[in-house]
PDB file of N, CA and C in Angstrom:
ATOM      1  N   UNK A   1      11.638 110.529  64.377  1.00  0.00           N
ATOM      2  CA  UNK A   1      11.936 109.391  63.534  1.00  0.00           C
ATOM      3  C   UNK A   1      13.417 109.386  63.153  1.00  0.00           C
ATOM      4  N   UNK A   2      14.024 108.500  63.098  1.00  0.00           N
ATOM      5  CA  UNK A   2      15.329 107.940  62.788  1.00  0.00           C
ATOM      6  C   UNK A   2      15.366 107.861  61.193  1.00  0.00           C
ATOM      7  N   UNK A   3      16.116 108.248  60.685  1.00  0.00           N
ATOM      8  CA  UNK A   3      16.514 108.247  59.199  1.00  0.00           C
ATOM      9  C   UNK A   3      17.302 107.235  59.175  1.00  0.00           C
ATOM     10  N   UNK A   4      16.552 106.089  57.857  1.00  0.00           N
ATOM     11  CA  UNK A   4      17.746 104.927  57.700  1.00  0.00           C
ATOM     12  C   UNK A   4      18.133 104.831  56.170  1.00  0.00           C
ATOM     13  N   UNK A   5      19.241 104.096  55.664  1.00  0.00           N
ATOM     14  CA  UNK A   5      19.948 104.116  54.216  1.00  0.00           C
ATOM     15  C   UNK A   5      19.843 102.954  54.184  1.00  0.00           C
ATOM     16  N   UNK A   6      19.697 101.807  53.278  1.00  0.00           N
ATOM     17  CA  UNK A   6      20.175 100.436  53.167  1.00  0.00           C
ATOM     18  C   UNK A   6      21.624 100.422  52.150  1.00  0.00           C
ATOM     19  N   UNK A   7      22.477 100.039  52.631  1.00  0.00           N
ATOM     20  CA  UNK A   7      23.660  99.923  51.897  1.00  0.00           C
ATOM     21  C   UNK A   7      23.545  99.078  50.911  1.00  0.00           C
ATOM     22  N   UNK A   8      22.606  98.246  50.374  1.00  0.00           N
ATOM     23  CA  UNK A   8      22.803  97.059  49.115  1.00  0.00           C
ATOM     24  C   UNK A   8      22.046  97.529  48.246  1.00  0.00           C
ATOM     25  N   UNK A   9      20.785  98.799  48.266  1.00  0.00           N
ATOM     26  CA  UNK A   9      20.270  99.555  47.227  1.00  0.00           C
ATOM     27  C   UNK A   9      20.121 100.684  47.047  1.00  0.00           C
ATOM     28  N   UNK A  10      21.110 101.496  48.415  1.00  0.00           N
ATOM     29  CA  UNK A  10      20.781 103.414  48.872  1.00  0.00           C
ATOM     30  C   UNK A  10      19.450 103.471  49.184  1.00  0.00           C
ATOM     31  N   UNK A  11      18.440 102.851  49.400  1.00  0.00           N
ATOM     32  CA  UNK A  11      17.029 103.017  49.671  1.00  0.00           C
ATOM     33  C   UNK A  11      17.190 103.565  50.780  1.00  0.00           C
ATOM     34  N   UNK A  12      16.291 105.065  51.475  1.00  0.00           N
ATOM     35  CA  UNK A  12      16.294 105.912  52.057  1.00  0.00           C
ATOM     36  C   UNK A  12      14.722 105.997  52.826  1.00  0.00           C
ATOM     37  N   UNK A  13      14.359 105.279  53.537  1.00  0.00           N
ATOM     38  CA  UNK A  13      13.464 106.052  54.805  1.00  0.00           C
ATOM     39  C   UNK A  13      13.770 106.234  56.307  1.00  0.00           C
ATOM     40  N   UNK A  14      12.485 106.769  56.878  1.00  0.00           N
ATOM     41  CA  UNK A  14      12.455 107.127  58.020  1.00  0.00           C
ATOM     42  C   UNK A  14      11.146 106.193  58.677  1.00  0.00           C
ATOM     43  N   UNK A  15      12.076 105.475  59.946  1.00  0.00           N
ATOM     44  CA  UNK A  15      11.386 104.251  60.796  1.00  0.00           C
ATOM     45  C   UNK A  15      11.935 104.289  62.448  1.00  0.00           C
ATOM     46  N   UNK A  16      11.192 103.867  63.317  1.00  0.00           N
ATOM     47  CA  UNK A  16      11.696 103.811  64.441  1.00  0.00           C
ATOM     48  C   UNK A  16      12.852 102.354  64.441  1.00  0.00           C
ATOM     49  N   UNK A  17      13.010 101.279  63.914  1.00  0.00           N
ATOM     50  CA  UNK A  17      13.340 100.362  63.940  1.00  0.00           C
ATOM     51  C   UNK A  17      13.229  99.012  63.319  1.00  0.00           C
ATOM     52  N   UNK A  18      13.079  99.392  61.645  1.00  0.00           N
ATOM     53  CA  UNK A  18      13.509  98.759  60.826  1.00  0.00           C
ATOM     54  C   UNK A  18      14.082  97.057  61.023  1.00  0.00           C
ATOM     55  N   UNK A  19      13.739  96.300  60.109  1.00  0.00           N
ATOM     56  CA  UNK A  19      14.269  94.911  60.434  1.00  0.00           C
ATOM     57  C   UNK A  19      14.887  94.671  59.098  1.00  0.00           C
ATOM     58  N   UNK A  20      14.235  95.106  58.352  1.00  0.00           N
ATOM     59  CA  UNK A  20      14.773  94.856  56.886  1.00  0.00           C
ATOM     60  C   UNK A  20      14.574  96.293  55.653  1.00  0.00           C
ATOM     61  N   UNK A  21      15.348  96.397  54.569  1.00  0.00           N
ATOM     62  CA  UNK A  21      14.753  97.641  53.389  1.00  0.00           C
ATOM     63  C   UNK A  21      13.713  96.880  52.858  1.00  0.00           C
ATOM     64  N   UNK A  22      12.787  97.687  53.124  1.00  0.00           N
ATOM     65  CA  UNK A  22      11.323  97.747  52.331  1.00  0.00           C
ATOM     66  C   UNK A  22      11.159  97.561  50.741  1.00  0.00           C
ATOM     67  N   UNK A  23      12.530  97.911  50.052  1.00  0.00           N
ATOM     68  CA  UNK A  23      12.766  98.266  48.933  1.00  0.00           C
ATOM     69  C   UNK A  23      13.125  96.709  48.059  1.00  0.00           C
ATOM     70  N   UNK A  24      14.371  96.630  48.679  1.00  0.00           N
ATOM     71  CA  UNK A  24      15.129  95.527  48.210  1.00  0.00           C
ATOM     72  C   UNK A  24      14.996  93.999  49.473  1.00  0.00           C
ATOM     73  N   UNK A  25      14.843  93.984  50.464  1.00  0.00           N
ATOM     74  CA  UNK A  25      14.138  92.914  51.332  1.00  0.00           C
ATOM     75  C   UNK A  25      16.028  93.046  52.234  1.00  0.00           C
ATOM     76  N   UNK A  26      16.707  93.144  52.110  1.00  0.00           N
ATOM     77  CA  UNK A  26      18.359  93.285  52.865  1.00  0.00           C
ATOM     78  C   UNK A  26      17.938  93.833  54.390  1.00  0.00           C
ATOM     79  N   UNK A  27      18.720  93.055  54.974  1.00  0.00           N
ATOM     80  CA  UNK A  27      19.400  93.415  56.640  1.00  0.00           C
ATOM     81  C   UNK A  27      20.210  94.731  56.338  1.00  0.00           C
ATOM     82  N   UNK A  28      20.589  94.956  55.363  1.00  0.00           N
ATOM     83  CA  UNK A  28      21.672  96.050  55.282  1.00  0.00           C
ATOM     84  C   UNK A  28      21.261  97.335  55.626  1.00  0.00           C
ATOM     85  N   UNK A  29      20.770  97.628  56.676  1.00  0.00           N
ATOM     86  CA  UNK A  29      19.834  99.374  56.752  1.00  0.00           C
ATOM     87  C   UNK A  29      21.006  99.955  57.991  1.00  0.00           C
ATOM     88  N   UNK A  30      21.149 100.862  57.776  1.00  0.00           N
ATOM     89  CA  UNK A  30      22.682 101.892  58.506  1.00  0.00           C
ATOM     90  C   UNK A  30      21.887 102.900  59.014  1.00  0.00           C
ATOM     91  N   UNK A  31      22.307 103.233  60.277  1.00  0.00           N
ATOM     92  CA  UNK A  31      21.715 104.810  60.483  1.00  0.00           C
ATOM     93  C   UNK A  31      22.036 105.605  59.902  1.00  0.00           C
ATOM     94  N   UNK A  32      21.453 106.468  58.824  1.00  0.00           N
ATOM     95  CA  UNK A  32      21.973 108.232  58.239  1.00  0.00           C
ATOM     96  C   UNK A  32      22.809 108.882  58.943  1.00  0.00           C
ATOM     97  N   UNK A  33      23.626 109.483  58.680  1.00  0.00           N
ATOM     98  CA  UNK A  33      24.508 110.479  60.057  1.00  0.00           C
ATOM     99  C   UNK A  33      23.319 111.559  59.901  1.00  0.00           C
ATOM    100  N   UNK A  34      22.944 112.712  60.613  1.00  0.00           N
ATOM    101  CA  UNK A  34      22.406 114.096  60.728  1.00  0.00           C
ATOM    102  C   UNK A  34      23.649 114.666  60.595  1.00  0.00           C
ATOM    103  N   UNK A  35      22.986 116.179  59.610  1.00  0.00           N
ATOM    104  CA  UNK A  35      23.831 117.121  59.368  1.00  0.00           C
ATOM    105  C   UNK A  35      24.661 117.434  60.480  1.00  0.00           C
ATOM    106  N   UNK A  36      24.488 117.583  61.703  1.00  0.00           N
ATOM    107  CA  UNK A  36      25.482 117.974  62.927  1.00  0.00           C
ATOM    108  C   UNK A  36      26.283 116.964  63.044  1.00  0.00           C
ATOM    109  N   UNK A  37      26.007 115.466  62.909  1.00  0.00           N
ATOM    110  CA  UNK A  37      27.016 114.292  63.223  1.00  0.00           C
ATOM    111  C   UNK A  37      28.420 114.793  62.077  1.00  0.00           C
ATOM    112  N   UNK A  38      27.770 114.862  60.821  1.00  0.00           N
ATOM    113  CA  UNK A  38      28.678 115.171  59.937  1.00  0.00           C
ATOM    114  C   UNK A  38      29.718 116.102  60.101  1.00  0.00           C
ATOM    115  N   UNK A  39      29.058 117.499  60.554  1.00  0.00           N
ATOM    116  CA  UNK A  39      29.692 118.636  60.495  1.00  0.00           C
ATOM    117  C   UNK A  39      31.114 118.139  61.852  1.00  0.00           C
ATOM    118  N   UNK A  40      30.657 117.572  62.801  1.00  0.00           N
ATOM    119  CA  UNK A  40      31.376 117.122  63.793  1.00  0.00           C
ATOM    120  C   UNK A  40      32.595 116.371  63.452  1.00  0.00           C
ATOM    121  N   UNK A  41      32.376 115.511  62.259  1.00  0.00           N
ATOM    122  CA  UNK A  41      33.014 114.235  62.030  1.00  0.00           C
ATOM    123  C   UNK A  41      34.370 115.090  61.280  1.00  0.00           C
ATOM    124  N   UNK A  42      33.587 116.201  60.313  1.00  0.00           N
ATOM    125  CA  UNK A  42      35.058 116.737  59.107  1.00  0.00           C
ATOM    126  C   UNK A  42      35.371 117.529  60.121  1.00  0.00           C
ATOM    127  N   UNK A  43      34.662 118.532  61.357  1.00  0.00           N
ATOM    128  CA  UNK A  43      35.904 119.114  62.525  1.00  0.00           C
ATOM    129  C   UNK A  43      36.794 118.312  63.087  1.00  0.00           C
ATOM    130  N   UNK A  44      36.537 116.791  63.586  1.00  0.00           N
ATOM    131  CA  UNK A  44      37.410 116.052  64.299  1.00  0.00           C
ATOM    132  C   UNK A  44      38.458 115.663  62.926  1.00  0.00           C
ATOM    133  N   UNK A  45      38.201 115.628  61.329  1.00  0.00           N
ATOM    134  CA  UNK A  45      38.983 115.460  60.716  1.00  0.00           C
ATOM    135  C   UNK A  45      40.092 116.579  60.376  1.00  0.00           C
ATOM    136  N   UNK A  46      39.659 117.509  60.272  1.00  0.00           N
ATOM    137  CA  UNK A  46      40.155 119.114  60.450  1.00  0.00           C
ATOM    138  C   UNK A  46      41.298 118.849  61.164  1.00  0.00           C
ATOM    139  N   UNK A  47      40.883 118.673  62.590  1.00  0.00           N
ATOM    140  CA  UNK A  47      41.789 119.208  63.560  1.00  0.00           C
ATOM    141  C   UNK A  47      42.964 118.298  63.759  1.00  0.00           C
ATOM    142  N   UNK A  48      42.564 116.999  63.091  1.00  0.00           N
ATOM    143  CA  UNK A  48      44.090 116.038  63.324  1.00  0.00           C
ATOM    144  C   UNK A  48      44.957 116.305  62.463  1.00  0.00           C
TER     145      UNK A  48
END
Protein backbone atom coordinates (compact mmCIF):
# COMPACT_ATOMS: atom_id res chain seq x y z
CA UNK A 1 0.00 0.00 0.00
CA UNK A 2 1.05 3.50 -0.89
CA UNK A 3 1.01 6.02 1.95
CA UNK A 4 -0.88 9.26 1.09
CA UNK A 5 -0.99 12.99 3.02
CA UNK A 6 -3.66 15.45 1.81
CA UNK A 7 -2.06 18.84 1.84
CA UNK A 8 -5.41 21.01 2.71
CA UNK A 9 -5.94 18.95 6.13
CA UNK A 10 -2.47 16.63 6.80
CA UNK A 11 -5.02 13.73 6.71
CA UNK A 12 -2.83 10.61 6.51
CA UNK A 13 -3.82 7.12 4.94
CA UNK A 14 -2.82 4.25 3.13
CA UNK A 15 -4.69 3.47 -0.48
CA UNK A 16 -3.72 2.05 -3.74
CA UNK A 17 -5.13 5.14 -5.56
CA UNK A 18 -7.02 7.61 -3.94
CA UNK A 19 -9.27 10.21 -5.89
CA UNK A 20 -10.01 12.39 -3.14
CA UNK A 21 -9.13 12.81 1.22
CA UNK A 22 -11.66 10.84 2.84
CA UNK A 23 -11.33 13.34 5.59
CA UNK A 24 -11.84 16.72 4.19
CA UNK A 25 -13.38 15.68 0.43
CA UNK A 26 -9.86 17.75 -1.48
CA UNK A 27 -7.98 16.52 -4.69
CA UNK A 28 -5.05 17.56 -2.61
CA UNK A 29 -3.57 13.91 -1.61
CA UNK A 30 0.57 13.84 -2.24
CA UNK A 31 2.50 10.75 -2.05
CA UNK A 32 4.36 10.42 1.59
CA UNK A 33 8.12 10.23 0.82
CA UNK A 34 9.39 6.65 2.69
CA UNK A 35 12.02 6.90 5.15
CA UNK A 36 14.74 5.87 2.39
CA UNK A 37 13.33 8.59 -0.18
CA UNK A 38 14.08 11.02 2.62
CA UNK A 39 17.30 9.80 3.86
CA UNK A 40 18.35 10.06 0.01
CA UNK A 41 16.95 13.51 -0.48
CA UNK A 42 19.17 15.25 2.84
CA UNK A 43 22.36 12.98 1.19
CA UNK A 44 21.79 14.63 -2.23
CA UNK A 45 21.39 17.86 0.02
CA UNK A 46 24.59 17.07 2.00
CA UNK A 47 26.66 16.62 -0.81
CA UNK A 48 25.95 19.91 -2.83
Amino acid sequence: MVKWVCSGCNFRLESENPKECPYCGRDSLEKEPSAEELLDEVKRLLED
